[in-house]
C-alpha atoms as a PDB file:
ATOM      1  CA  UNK A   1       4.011   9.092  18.368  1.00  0.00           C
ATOM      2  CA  UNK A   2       2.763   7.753  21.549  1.00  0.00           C
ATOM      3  CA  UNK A   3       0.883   9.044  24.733  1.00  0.00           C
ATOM      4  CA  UNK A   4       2.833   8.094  27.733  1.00  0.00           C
ATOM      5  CA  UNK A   5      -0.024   8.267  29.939  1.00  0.00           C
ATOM      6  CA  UNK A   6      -3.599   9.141  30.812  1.00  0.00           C
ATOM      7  CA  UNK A   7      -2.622  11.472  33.717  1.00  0.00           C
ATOM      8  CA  UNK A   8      -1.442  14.417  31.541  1.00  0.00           C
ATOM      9  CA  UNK A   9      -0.970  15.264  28.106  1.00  0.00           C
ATOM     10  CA  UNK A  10       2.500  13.832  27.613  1.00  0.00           C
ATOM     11  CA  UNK A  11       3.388  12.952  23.806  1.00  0.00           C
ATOM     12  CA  UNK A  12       6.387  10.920  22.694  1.00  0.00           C
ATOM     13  CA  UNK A  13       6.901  11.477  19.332  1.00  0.00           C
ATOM     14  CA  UNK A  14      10.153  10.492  16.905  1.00  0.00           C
ATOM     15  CA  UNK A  15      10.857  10.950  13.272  1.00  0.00           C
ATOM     16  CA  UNK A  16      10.931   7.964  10.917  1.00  0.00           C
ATOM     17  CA  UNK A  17      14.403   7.426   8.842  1.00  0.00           C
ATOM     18  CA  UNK A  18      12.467   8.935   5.707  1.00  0.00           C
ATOM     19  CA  UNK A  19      11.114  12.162   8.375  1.00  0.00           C
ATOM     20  CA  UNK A  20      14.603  12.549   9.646  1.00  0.00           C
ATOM     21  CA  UNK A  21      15.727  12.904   5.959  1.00  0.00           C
ATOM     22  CA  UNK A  22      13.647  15.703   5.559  1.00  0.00           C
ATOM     23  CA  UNK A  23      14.141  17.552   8.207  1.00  0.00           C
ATOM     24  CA  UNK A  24      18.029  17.591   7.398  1.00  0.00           C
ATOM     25  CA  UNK A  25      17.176  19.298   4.346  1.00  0.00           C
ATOM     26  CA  UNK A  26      16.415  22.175   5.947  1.00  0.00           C
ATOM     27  CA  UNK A  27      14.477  23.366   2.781  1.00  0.00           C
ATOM     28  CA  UNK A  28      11.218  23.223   3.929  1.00  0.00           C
ATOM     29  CA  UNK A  29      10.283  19.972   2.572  1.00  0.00           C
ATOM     30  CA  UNK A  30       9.402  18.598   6.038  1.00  0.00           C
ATOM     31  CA  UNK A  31       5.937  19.542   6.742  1.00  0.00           C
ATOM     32  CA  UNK A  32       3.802  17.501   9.119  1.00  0.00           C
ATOM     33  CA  UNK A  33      -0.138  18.170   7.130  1.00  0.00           C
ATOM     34  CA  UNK A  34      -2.012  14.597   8.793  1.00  0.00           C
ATOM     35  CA  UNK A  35      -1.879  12.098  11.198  1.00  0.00           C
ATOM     36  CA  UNK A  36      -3.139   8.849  12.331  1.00  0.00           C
ATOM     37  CA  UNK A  37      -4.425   7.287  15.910  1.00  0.00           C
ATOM     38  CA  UNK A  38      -4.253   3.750  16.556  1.00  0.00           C
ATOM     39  CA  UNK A  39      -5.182   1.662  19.280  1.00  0.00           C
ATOM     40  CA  UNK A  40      -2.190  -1.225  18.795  1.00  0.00           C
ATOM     41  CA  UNK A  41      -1.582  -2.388  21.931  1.00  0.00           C
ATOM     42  CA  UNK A  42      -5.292  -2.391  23.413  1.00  0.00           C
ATOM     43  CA  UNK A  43      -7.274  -5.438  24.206  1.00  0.00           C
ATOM     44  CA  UNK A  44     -10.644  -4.737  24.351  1.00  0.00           C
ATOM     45  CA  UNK A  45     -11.393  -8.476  25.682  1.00  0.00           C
ATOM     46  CA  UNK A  46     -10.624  -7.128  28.496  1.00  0.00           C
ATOM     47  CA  UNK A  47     -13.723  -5.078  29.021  1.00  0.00           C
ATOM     48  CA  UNK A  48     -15.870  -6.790  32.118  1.00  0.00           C
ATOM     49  CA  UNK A  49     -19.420  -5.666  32.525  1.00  0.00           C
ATOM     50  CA  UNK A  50     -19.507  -7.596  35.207  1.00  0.00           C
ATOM     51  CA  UNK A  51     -16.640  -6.034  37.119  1.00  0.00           C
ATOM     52  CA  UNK A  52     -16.848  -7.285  41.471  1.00  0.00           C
ATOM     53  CA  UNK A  53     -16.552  -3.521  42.629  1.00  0.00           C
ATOM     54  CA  UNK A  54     -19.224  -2.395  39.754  1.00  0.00           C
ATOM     55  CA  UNK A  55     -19.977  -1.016  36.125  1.00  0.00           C
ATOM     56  CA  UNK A  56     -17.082   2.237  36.715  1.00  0.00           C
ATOM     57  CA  UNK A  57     -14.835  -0.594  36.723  1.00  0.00           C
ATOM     58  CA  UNK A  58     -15.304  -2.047  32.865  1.00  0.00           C
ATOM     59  CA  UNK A  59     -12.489  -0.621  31.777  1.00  0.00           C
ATOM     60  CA  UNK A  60      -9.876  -0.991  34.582  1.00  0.00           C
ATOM     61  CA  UNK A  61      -7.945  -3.577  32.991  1.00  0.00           C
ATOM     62  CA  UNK A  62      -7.486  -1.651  29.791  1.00  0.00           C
ATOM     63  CA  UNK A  63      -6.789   1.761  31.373  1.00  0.00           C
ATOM     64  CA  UNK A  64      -3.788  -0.189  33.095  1.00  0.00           C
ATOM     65  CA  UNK A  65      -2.393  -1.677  30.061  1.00  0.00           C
ATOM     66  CA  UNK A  66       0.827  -0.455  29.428  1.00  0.00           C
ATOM     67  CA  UNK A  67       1.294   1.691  26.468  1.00  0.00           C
ATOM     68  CA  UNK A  68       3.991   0.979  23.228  1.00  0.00           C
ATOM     69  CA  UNK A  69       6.117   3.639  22.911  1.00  0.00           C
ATOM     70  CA  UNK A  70       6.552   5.583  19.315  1.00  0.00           C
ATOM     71  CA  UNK A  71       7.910   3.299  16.761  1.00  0.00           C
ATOM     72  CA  UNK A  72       9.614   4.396  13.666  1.00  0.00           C
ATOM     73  CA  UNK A  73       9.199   1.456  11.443  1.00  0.00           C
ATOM     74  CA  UNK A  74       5.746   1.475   9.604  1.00  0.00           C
ATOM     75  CA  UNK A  75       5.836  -2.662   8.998  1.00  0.00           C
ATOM     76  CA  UNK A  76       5.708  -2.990  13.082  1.00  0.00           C
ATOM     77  CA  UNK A  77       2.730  -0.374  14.124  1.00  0.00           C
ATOM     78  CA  UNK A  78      -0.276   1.478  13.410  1.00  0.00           C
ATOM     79  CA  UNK A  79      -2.360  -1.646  12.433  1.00  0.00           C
ATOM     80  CA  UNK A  80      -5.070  -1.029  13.974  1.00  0.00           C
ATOM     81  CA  UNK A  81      -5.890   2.406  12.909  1.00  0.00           C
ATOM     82  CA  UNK A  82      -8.891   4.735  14.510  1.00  0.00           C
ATOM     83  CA  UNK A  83     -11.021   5.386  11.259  1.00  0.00           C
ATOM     84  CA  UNK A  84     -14.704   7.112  10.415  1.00  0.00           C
ATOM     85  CA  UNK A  85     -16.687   4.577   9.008  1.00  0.00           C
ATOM     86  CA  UNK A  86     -18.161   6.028   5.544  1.00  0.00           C
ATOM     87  CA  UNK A  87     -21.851   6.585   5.500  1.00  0.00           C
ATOM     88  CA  UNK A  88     -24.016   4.113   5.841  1.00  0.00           C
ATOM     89  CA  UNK A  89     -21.618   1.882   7.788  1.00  0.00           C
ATOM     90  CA  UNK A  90     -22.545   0.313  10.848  1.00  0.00           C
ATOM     91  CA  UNK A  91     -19.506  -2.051  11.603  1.00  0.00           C
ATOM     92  CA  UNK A  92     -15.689  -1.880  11.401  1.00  0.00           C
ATOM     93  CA  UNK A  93     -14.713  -3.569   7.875  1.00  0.00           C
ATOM     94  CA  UNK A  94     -11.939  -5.748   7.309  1.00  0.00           C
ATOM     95  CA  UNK A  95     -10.517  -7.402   4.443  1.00  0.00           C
ATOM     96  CA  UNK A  96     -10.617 -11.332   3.063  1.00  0.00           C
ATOM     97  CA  UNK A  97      -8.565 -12.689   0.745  1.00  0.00           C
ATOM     98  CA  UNK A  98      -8.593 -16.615  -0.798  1.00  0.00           C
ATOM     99  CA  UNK A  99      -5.556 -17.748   0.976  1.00  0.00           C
ATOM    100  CA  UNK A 100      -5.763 -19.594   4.448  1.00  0.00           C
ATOM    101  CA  UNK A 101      -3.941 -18.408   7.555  1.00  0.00           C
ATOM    102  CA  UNK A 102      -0.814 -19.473   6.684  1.00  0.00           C
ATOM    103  CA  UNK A 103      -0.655 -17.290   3.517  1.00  0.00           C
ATOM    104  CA  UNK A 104       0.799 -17.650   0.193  1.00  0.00           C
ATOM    105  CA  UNK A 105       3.386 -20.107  -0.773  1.00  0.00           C
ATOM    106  CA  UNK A 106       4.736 -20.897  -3.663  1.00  0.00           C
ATOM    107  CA  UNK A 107       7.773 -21.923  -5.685  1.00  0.00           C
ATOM    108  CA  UNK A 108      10.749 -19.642  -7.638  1.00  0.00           C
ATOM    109  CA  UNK A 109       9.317 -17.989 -10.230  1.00  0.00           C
ATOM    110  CA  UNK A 110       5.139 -19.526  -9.872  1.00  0.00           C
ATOM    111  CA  UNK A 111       2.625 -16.791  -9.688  1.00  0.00           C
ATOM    112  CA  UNK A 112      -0.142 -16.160  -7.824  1.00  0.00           C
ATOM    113  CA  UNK A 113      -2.920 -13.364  -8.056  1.00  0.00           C
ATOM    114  CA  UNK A 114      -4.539 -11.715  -4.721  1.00  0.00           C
ATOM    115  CA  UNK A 115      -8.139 -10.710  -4.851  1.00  0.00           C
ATOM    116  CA  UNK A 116      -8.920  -9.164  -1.689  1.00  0.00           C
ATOM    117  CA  UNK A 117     -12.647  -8.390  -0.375  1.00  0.00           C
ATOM    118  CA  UNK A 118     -14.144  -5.715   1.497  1.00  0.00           C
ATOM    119  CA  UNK A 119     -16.514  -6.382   4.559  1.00  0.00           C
ATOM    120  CA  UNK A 120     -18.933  -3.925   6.000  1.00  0.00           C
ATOM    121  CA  UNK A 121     -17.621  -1.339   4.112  1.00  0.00           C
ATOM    122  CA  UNK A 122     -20.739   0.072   3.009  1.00  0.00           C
ATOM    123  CA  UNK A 123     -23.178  -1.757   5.400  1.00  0.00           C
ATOM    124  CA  UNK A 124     -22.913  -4.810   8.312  1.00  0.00           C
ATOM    125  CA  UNK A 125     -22.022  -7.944   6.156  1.00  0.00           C
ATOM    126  CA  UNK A 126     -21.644  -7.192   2.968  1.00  0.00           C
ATOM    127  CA  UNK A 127     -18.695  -7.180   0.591  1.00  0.00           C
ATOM    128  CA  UNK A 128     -17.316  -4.681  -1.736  1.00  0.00           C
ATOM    129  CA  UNK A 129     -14.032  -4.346  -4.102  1.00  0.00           C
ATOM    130  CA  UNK A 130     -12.156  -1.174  -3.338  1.00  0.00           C
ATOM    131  CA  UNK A 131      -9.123   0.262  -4.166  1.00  0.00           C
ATOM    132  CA  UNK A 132      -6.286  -1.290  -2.000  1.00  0.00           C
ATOM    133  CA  UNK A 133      -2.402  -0.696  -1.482  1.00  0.00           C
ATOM    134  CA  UNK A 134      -0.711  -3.648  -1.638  1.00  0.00           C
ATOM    135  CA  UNK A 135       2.923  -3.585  -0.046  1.00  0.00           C
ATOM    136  CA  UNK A 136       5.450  -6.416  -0.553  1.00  0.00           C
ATOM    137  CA  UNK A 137       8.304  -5.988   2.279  1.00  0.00           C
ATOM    138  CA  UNK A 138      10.776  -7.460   0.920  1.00  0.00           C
ATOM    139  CA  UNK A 139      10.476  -6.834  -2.828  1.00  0.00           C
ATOM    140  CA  UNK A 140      13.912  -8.808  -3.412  1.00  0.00           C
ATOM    141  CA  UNK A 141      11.866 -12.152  -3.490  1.00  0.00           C
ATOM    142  CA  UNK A 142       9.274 -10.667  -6.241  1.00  0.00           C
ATOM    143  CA  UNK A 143      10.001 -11.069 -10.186  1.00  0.00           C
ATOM    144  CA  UNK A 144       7.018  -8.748 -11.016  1.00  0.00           C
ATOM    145  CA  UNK A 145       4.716  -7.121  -8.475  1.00  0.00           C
ATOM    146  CA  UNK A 146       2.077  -5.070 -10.252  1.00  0.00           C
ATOM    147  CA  UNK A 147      -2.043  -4.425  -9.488  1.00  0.00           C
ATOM    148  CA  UNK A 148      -4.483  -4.299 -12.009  1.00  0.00           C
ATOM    149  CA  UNK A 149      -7.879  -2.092 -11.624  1.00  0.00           C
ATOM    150  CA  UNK A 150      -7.843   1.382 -10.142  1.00  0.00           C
ATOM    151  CA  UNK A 151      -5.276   3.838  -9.673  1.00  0.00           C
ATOM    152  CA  UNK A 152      -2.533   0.638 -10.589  1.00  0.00           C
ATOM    153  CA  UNK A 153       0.213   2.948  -9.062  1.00  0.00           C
ATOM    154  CA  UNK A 154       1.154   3.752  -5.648  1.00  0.00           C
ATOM    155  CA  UNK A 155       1.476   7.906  -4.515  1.00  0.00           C
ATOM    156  CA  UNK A 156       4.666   8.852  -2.631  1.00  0.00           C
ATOM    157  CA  UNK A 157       1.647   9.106   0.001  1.00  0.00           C
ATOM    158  CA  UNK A 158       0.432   5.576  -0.001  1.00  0.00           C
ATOM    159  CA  UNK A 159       4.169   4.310   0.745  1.00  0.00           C
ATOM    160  CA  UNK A 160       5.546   6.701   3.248  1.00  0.00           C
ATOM    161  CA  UNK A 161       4.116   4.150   5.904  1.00  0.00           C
ATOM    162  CA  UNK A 162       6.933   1.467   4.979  1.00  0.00           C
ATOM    163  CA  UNK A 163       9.604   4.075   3.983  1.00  0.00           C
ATOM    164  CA  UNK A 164      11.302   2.883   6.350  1.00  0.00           C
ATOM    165  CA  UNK A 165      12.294  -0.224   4.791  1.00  0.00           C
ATOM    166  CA  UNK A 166      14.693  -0.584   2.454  1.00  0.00           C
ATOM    167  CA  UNK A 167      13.187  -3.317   0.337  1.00  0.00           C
ATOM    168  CA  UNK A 168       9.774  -2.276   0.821  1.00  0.00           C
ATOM    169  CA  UNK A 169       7.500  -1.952  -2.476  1.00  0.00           C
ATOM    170  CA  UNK A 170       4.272  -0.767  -3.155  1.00  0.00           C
ATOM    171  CA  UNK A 171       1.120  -0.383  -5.700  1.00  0.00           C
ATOM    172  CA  UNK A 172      -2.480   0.345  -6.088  1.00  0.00           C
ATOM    173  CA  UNK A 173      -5.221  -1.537  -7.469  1.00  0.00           C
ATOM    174  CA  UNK A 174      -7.931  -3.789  -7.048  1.00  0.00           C
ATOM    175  CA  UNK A 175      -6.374  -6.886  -7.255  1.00  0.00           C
ATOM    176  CA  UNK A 176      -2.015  -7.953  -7.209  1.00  0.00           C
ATOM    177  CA  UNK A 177      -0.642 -10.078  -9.986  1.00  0.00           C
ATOM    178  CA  UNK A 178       2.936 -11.017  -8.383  1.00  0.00           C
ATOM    179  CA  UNK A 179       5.526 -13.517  -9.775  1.00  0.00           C
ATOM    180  CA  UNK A 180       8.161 -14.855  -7.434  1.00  0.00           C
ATOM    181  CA  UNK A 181      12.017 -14.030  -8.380  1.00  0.00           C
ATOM    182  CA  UNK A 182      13.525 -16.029 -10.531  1.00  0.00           C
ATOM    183  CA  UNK A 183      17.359 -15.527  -9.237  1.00  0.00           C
ATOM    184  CA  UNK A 184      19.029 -18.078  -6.946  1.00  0.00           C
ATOM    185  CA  UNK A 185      20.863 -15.073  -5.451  1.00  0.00           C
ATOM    186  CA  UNK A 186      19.039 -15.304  -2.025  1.00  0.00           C
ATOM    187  CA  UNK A 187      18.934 -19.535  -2.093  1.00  0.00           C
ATOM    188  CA  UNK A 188      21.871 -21.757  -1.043  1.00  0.00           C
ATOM    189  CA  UNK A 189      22.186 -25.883  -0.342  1.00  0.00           C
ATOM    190  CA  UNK A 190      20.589 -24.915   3.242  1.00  0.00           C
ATOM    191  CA  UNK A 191      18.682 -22.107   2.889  1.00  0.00           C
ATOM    192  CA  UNK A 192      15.595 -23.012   0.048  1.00  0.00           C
ATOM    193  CA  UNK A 193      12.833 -21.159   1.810  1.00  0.00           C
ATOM    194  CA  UNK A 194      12.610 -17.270   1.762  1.00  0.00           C
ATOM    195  CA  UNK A 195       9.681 -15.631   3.576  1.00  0.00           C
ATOM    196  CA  UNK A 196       8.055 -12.055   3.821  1.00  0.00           C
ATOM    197  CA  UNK A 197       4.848 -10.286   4.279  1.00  0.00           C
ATOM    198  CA  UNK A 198       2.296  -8.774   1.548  1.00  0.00           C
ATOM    199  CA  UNK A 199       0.664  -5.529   3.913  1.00  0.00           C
ATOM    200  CA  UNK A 200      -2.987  -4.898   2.275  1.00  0.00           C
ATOM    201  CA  UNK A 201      -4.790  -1.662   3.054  1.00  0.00           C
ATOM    202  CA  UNK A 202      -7.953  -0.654   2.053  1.00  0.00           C
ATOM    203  CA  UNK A 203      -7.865   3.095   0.587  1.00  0.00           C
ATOM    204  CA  UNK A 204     -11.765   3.881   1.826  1.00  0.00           C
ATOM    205  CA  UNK A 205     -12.067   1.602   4.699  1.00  0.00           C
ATOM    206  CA  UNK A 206      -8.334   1.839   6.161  1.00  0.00           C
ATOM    207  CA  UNK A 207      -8.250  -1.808   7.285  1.00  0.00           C
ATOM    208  CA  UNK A 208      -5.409  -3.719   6.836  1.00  0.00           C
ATOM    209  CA  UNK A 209      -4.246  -7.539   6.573  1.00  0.00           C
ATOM    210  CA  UNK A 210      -1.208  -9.263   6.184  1.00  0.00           C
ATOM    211  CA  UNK A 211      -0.352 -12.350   4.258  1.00  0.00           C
ATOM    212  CA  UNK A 212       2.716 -14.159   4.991  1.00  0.00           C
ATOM    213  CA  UNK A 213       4.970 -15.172   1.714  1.00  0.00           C
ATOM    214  CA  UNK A 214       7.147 -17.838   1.068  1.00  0.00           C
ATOM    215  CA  UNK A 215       9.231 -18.546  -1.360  1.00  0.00           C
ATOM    216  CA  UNK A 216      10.521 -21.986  -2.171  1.00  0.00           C
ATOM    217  CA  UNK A 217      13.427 -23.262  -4.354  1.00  0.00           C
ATOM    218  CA  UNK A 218      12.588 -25.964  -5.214  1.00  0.00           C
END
């Protein structure tokens, strides 16, 4: 769901493939109980304080931005989600995790365990574990994918973001224990790397990273 504008109250919204299934149902299993805000598509670098034609003119830039419309595929929006910071909180958190920009890599069936880290969840920087929702996109390259501490399962709630996506795959804990597939099914003589994304979401503080995963054959 999008606003068009900042004119008038015009809403675009659209049904995800999993919403659409639903509603063909036609047994009352569609119901629409939350939703979420985001700000995607806004830079707030933007912002100039020191604006030629004065301080009423900050925000120009941003108010002209042009807005995304609604997309239906969870893995490509609402990533920067409007939140209430829990008590106590006095800065947006966001999440760390051991592995450098370029993510995780690894070869056919190696392992590697995710630890991610909370900051400012409770108070300006400091850390904290939390529970987190850990969402492999493409769980065809994954031998195992399983999280250890907490709930260590994943709610039909916690996955409808990425129900669009066919290989998507999802569970809850504190920290992800994942083993890379073992099959040569998705290798040939000139393709040896395989890459996808791990989505991480915080379940108190709603932030959100994503680490990059490939998969090598040899």
């Amino acid at each position: 769901m999008g606003y068009l504008d900042n004119k008038s109250i015009t809403v675009d919204a659209i049904l995800t493939k999993r919403g659409r299934e639903l509603l063909s149902r036609n047994d009352g299993s569609f119901k629409i109980t939350q939703f979420a805000l985001s700000d995607d598509e806004i830079d707030y670098s933007l912002f100039n304080e020191n604006h030629p034609n004065g301080t009423q003119y900050s925000a120009e830039a941003i108010e002209n931005m042009p807005l995304i419309e609604a997309i239906p595929n969870g893995a490509n929006s609402m990533h920067s989600k409007l939140i209430t910071l829990t008590r106590g909180a006095n800065a947006i958190p966001y999440i760390t995790t051991s592995f450098p920009t370029a993510g995780i890599s690894i070869i056919k069936g190696a392992s590697a365990t995710v630890s991610p880290t909370t900051f400012n969840l409770t108070s300006a920087n400091t850390s904290a574990t939390e529970e987190y929702i850990f969402t492999i996109l493409d769980s065809r390259l994954r031998d195992t994918f399983s999280a250890t501490g907490g709930t260590t399962f994943a709610s039909t709630a916690d996955i409808n973001e990425f129900s669009t996506i066919a290989t998507s795959e999802s569970v809850r804990g504190t920290a992800l224990q994942l083993v890379a597939t073992t099959s040569d099914a998705l290798f040939s003589d000139t393709v040896t790397t395989r890459t996808t994304s791990i989505v991480i979401e915080g379940v108190t503080s709603g932030a959100i990273i994503t680490i990059p995963l490939t998969i090598n054959r040899t």
